[in-house]
C-alpha atoms as a PDB file:
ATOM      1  CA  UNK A   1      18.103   0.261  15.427  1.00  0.00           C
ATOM      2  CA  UNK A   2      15.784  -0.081  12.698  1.00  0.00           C
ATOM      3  CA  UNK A   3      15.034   2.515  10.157  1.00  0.00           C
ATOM      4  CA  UNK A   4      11.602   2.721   9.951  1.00  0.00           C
ATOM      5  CA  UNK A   5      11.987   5.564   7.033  1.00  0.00           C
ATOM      6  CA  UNK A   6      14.221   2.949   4.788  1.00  0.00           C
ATOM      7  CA  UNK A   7      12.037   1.671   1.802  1.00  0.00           C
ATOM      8  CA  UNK A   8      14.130  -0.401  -0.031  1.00  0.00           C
ATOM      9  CA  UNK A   9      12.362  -3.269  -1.674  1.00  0.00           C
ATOM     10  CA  UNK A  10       9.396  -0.775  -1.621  1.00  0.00           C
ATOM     11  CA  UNK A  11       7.388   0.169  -4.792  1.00  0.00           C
ATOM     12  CA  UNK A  12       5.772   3.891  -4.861  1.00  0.00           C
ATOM     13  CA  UNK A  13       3.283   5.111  -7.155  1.00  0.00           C
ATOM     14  CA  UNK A  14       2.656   8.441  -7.669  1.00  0.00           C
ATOM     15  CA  UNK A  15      -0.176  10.361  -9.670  1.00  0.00           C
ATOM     16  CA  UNK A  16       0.554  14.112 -10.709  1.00  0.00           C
ATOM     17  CA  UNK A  17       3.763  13.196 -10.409  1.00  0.00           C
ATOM     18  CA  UNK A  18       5.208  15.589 -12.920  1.00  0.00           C
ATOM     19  CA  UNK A  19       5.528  18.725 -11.063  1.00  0.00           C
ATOM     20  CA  UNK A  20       4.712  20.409  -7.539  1.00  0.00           C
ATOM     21  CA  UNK A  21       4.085  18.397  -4.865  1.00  0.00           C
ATOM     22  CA  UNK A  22       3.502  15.002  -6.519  1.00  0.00           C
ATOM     23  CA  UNK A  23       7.223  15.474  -8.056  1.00  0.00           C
ATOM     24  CA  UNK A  24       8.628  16.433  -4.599  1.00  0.00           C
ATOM     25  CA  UNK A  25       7.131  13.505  -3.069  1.00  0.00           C
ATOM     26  CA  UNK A  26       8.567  10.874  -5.433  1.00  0.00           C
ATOM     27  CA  UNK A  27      11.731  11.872  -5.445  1.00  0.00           C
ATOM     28  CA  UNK A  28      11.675  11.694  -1.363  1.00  0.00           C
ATOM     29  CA  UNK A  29      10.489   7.997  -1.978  1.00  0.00           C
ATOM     30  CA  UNK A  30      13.434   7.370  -4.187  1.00  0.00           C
ATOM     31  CA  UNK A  31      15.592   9.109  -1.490  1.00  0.00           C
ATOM     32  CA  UNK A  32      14.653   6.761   1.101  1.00  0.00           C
ATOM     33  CA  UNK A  33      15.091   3.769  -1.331  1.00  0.00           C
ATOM     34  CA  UNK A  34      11.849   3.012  -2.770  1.00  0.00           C
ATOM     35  CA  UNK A  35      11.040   2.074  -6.835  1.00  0.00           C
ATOM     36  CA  UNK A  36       8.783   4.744  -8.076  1.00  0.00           C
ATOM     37  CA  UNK A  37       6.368   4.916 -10.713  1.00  0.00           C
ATOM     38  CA  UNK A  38       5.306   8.068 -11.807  1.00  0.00           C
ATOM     39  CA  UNK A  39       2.063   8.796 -13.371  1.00  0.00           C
ATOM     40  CA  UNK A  40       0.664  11.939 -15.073  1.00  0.00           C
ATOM     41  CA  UNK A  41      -1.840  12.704 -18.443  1.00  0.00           C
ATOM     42  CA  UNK A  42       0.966  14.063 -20.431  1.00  0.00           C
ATOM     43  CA  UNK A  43       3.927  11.002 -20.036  1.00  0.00           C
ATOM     44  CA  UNK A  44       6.243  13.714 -21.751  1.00  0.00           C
ATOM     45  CA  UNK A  45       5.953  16.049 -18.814  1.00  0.00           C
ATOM     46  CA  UNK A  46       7.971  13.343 -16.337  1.00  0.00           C
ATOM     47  CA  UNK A  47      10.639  12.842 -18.264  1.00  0.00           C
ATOM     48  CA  UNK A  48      12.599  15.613 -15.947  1.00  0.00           C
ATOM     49  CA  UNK A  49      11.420  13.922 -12.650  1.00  0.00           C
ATOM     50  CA  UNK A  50      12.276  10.670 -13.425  1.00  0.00           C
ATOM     51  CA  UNK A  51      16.039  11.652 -15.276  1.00  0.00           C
ATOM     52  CA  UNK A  52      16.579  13.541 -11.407  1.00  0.00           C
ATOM     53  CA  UNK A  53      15.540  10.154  -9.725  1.00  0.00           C
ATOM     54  CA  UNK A  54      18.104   8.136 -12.189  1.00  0.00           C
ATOM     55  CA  UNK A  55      20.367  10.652 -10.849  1.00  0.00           C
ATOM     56  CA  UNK A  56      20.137   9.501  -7.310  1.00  0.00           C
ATOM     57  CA  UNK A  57      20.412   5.741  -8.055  1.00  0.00           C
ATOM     58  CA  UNK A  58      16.869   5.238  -7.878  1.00  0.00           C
ATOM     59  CA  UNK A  59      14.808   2.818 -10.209  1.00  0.00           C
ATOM     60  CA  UNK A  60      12.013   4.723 -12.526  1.00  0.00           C
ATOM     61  CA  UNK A  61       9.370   3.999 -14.693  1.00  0.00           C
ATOM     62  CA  UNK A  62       7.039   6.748 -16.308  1.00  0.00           C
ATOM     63  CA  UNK A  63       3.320   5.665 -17.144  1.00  0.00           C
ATOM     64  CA  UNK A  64       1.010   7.994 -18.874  1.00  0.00           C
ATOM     65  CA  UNK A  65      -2.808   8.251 -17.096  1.00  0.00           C
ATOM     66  CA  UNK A  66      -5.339  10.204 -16.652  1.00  0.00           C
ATOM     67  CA  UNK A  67      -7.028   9.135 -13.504  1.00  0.00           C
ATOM     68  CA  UNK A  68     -10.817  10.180 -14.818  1.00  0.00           C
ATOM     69  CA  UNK A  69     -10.374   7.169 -17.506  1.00  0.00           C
ATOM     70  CA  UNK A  70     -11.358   3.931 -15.992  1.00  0.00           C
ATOM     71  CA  UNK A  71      -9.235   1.905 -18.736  1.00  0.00           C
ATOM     72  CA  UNK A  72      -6.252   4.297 -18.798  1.00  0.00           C
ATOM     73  CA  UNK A  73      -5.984   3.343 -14.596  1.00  0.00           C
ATOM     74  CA  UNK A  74      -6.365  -0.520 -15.091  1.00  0.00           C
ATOM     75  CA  UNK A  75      -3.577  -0.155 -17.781  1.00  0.00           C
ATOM     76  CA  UNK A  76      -1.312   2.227 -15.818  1.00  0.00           C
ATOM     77  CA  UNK A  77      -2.172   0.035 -12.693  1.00  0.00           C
ATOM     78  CA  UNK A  78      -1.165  -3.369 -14.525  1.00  0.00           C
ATOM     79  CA  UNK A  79       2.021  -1.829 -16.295  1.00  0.00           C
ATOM     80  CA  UNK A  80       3.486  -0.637 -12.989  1.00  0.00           C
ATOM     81  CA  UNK A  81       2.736  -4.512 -11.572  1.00  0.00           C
ATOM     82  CA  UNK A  82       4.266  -5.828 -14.934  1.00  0.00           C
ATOM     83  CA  UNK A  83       7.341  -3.232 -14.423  1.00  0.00           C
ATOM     84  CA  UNK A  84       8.125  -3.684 -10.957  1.00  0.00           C
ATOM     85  CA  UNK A  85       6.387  -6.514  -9.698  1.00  0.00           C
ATOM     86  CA  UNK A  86       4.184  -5.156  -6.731  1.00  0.00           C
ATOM     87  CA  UNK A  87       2.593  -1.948  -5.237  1.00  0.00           C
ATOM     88  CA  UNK A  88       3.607  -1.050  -1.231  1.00  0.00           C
ATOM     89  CA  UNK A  89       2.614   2.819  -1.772  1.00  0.00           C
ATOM     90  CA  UNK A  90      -0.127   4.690  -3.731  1.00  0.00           C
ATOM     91  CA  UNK A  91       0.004   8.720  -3.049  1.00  0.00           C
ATOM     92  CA  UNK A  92      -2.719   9.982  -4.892  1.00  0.00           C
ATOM     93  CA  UNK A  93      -1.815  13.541  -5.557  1.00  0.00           C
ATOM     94  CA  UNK A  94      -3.387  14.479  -9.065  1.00  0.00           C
ATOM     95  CA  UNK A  95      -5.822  17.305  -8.790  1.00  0.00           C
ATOM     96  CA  UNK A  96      -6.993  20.415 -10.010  1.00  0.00           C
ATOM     97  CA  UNK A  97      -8.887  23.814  -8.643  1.00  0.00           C
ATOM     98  CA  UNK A  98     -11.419  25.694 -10.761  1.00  0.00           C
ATOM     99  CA  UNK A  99     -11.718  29.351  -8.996  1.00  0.00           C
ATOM    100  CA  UNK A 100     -15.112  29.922  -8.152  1.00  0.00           C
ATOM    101  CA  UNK A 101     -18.375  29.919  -6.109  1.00  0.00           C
ATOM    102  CA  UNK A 102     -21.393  28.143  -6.563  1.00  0.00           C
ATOM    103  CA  UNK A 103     -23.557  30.576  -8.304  1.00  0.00           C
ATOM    104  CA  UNK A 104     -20.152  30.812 -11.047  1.00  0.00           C
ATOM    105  CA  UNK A 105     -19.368  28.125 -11.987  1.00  0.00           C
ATOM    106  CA  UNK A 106     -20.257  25.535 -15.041  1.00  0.00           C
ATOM    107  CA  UNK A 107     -21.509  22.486 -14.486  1.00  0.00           C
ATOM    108  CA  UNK A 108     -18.222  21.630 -17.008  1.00  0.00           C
ATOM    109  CA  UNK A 109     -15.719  23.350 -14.382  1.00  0.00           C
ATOM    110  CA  UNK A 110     -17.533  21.464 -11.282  1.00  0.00           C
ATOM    111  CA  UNK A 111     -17.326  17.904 -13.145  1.00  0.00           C
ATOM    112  CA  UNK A 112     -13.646  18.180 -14.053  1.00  0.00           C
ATOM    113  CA  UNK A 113     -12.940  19.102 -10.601  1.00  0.00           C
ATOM    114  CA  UNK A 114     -15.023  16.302  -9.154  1.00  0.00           C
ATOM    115  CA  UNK A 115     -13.507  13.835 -11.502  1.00  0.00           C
ATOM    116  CA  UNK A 116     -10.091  14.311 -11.057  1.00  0.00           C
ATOM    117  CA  UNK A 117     -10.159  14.719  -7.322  1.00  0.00           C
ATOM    118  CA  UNK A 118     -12.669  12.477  -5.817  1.00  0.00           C
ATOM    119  CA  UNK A 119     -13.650  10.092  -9.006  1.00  0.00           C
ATOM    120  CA  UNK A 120      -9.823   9.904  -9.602  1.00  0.00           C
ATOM    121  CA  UNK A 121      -9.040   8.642  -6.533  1.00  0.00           C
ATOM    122  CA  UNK A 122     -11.646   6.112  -6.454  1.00  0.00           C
ATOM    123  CA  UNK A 123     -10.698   4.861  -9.603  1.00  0.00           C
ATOM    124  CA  UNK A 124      -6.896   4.570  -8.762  1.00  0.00           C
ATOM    125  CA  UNK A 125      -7.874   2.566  -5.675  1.00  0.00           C
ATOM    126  CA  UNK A 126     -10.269   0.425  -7.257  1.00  0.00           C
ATOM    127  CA  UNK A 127      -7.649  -0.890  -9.289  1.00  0.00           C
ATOM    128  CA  UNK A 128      -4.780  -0.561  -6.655  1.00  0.00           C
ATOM    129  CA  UNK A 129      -6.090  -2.055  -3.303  1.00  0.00           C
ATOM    130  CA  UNK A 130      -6.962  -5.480  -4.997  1.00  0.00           C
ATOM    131  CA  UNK A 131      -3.363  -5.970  -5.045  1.00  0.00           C
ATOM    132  CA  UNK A 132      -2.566  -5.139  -1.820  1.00  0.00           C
ATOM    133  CA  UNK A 133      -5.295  -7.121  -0.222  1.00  0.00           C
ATOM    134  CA  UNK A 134      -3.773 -10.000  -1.573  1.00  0.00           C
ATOM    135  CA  UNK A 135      -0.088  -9.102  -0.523  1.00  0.00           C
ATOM    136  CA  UNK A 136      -2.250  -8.137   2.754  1.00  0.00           C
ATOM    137  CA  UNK A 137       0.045  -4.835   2.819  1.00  0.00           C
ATOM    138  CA  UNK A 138       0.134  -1.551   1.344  1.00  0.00           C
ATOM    139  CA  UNK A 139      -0.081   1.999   2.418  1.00  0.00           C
ATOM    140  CA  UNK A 140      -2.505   4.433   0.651  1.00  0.00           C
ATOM    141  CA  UNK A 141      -1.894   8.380   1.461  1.00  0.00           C
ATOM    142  CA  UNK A 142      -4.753  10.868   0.036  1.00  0.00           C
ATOM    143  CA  UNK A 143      -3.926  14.428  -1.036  1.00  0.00           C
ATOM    144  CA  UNK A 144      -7.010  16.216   0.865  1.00  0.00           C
ATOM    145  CA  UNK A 145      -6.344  20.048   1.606  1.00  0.00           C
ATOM    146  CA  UNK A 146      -6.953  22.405   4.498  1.00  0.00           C
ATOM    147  CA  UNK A 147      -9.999  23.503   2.335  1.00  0.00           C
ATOM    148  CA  UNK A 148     -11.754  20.883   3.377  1.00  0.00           C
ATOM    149  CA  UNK A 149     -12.089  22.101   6.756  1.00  0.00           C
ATOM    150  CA  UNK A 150     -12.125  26.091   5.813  1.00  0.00           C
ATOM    151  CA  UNK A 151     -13.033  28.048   3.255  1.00  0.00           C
ATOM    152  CA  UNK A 152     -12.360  31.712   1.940  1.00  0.00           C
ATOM    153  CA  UNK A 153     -14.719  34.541   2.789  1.00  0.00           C
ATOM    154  CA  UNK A 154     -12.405  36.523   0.136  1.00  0.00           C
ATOM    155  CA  UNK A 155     -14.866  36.639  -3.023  1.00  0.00           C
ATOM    156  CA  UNK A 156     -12.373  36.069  -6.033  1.00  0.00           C
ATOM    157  CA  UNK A 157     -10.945  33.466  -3.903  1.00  0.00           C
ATOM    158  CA  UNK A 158     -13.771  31.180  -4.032  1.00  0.00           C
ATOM    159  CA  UNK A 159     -12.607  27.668  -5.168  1.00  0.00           C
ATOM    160  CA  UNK A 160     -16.295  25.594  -4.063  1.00  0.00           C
ATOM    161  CA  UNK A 161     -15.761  22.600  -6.041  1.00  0.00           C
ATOM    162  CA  UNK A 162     -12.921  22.761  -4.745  1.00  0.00           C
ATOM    163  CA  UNK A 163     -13.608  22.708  -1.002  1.00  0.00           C
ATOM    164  CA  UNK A 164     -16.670  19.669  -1.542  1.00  0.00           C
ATOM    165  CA  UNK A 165     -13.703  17.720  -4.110  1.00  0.00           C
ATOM    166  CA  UNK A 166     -11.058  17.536  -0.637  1.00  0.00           C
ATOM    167  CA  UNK A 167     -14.080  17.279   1.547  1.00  0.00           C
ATOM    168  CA  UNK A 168     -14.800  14.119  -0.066  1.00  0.00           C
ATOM    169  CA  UNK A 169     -11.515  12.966   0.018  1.00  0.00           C
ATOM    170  CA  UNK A 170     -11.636  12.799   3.742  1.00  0.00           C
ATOM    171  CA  UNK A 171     -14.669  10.758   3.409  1.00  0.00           C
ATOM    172  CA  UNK A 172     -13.472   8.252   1.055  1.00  0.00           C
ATOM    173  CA  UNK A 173     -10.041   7.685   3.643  1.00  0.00           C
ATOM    174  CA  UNK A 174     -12.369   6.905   6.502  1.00  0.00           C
ATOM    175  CA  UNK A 175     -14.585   4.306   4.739  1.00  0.00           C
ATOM    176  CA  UNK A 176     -11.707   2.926   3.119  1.00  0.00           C
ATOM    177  CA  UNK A 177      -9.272   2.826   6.580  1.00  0.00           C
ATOM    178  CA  UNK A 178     -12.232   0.980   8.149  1.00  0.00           C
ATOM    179  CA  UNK A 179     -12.825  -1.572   5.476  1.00  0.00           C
ATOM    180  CA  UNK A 180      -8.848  -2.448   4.732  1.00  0.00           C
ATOM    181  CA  UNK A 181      -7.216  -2.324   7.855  1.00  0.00           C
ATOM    182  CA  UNK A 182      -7.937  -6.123   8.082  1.00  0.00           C
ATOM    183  CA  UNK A 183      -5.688  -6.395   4.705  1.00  0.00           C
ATOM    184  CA  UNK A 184      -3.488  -4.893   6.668  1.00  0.00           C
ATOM    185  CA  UNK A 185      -3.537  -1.611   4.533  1.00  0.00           C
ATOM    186  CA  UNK A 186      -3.621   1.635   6.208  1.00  0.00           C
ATOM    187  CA  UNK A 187      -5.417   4.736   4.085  1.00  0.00           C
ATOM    188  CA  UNK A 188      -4.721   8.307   5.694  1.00  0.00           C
ATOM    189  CA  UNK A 189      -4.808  12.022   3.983  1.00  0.00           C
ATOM    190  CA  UNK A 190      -2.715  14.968   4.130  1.00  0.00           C
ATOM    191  CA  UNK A 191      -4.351  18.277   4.349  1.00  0.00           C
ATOM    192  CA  UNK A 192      -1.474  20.961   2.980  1.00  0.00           C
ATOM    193  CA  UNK A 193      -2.198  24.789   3.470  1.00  0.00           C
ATOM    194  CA  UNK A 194      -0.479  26.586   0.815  1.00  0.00           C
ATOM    195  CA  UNK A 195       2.658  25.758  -0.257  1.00  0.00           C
ATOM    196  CA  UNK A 196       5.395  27.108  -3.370  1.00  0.00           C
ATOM    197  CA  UNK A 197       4.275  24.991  -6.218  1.00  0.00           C
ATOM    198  CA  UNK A 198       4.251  26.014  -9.871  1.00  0.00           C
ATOM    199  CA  UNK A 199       0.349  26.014  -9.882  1.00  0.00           C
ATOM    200  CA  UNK A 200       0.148  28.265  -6.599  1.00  0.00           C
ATOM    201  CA  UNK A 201       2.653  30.436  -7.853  1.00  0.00           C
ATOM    202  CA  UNK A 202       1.006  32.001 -10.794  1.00  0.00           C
ATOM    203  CA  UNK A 203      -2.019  32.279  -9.194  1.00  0.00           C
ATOM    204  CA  UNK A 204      -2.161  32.766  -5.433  1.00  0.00           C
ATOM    205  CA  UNK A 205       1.226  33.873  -4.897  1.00  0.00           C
ATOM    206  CA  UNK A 206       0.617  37.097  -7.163  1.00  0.00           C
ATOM    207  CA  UNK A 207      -2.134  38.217  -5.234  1.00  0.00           C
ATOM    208  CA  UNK A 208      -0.892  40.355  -2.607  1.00  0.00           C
ATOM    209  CA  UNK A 209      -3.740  40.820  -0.796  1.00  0.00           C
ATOM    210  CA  UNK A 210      -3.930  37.147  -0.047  1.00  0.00           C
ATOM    211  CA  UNK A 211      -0.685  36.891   0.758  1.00  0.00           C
ATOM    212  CA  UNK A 212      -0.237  39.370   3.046  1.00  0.00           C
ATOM    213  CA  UNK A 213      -3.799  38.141   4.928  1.00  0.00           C
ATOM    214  CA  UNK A 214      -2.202  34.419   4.576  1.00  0.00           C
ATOM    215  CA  UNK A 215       1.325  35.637   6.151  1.00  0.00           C
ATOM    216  CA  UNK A 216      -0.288  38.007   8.858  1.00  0.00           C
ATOM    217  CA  UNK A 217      -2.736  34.843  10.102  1.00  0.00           C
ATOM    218  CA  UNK A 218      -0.319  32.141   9.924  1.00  0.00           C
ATOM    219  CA  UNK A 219       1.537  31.793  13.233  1.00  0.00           C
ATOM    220  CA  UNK A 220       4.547  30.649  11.098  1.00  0.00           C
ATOM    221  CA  UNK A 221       3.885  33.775   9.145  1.00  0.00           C
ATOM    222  CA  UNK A 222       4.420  32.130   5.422  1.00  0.00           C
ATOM    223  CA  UNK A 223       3.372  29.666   3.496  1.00  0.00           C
ATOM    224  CA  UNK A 224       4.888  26.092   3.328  1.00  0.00           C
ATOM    225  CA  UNK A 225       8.386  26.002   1.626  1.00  0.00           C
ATOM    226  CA  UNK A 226       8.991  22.803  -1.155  1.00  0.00           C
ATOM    227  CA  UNK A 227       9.998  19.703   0.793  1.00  0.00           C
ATOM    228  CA  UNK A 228       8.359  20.710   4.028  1.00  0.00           C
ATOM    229  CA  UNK A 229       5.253  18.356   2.939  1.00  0.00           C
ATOM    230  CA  UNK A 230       7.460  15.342   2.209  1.00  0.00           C
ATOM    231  CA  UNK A 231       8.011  14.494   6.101  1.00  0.00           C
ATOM    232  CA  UNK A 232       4.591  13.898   6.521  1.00  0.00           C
ATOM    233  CA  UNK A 233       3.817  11.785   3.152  1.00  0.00           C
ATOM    234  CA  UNK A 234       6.651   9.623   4.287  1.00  0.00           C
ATOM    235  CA  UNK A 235       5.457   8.978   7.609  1.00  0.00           C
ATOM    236  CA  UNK A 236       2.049   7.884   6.587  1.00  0.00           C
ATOM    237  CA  UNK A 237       4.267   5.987   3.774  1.00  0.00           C
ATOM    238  CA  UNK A 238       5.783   4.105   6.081  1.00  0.00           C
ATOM    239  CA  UNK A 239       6.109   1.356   8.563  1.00  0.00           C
ATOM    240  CA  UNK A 240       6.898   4.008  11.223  1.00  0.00           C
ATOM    241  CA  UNK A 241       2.925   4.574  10.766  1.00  0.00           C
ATOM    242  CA  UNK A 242       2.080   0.970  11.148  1.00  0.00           C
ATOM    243  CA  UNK A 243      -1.133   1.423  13.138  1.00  0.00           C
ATOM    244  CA  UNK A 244      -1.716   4.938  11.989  1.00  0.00           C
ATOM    245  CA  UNK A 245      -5.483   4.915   9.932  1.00  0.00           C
ATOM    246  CA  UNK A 246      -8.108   6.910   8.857  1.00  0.00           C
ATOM    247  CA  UNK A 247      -6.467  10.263   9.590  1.00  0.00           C
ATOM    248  CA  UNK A 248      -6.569  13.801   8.402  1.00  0.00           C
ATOM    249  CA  UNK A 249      -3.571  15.245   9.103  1.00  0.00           C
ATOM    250  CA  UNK A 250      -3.114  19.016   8.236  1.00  0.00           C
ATOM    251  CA  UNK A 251       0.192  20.601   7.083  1.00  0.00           C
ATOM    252  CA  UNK A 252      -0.389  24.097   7.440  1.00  0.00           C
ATOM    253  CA  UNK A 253       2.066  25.944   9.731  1.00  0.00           C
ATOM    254  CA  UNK A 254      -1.252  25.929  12.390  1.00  0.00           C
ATOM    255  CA  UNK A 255      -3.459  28.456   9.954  1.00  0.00           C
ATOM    256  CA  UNK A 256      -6.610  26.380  11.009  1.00  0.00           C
ATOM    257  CA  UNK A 257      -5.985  26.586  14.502  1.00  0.00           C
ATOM    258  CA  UNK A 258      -6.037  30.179  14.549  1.00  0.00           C
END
């Protein structure tokens, strides 16, 4: 039988790839077999990621980007090709959240949001999908977020940038699924709810009253553990999602639904 979920041969990159989910993620691709390139601002910070990939056999490389710089992608994008001679996956996970609504925040906090999670994106795939048109394969998965679809009536919870940043993401997968499927590249998005990361837990996770309004909605009753995102990254990752496009797939434990 084959494995659909075996991706050796397979080159992943990864941006934000040096903690939280974008870390989790790349070590599941080198799990399952694939070469991974991890990309973050600060190429320091990925030096633990990439010795725990070493550590289960899998090849590395660590490229330092910031995916708001136009010339910092091309480079990344180019030294990854140069490194390990193709590109099968591109998980864009970088991204930031600026609490606060409308009437709050700087112009400053909205643009960095913006940038890094919508114009970052853009610019990754502008440099990415090239080369898998002319491969004619490759598999693009979008880090969206549930707050794209809902949004927090709690007042110091307020993240608006945020919510029009992963709205947009959405947007971008759909025009970009319809244009490439001819390539044969598929482009889908994940929509997590709130999972354990190191960014959620010094900030959500120590506010109680969230929490317990999170745990008390969610028919699962907690937030998402580490790990439990991977299945679904993988899947879209995958050949086992072969004619799987455009989607917006939520990861949430069913707190939209409810």
């Amino acid at each position: 039988m084959k494995n659909y979920f075996d991706f050796t041969g397979k080159v992943a990159v990864v941006t934000g790839a040096s903690s939280g989910l974008g870390a989790d993620a790349a070590k599941a691709y080198a799990e399952c077999g694939a070469s991974v390139a991890l990309l973050a601002r600060r190429k320091e910070k990925l030096a633990g990621v990439a010795e725990e990939i070493k550590a289960l056999g899998g090849k590395v490389i660590t490229v330092a980007c910031d995916v708001t710089d136009e010339q910092m992608v091309k480079a990344a994008v180019d030294e990854v090709i140069s490194s390990l001679g193709r590109i099968d996956i591109l998980l864009n996970n970088a991204g930031v959240a600026v609490a606060g609504a409308v009437h709050q925040l700087s112009e400053a906090d909205w643009d960095k949001v913006l940038d890094t999670n919508l114009k970052g994106m853009y610019l990754m795939c502008k440099h990415v999908v090239p080369h898998m048109m002319g491969q004619n394969y490759g598999k693009i998965v979008n880090l969206s977020s549930v707050n794209a679809i809902i949004g927090d009536k709690v007042p110091v919870l307020a993240r608006h940038s945020y919510n029009a940043s992963k709205a947009g993401v959405r947007g971008l997968t759909l025009g970009m699924a319809a244009s490439y499927g001819v390539y044969g590249i598929t482009v889908n998005c994940v929509g997590p709810g709130l999972f354990e990361s190191e960014m959620t837990e010094n900030t959500l996770f120590k506010n109680e009253q969230f929490m317990n309004a999170y745990n008390n909605g969610n028919p699962m009753g907690r937030p998402g553990r580490r790990g439990e995102l991977n299945g679904t990254i993988l899947y879209l990752s995958s050949d086992a999602s072969s004619y799987v496009t455009g989607q917006y797939i939520v990861v949430d434990g069913g707190m939209s639904e409810v």
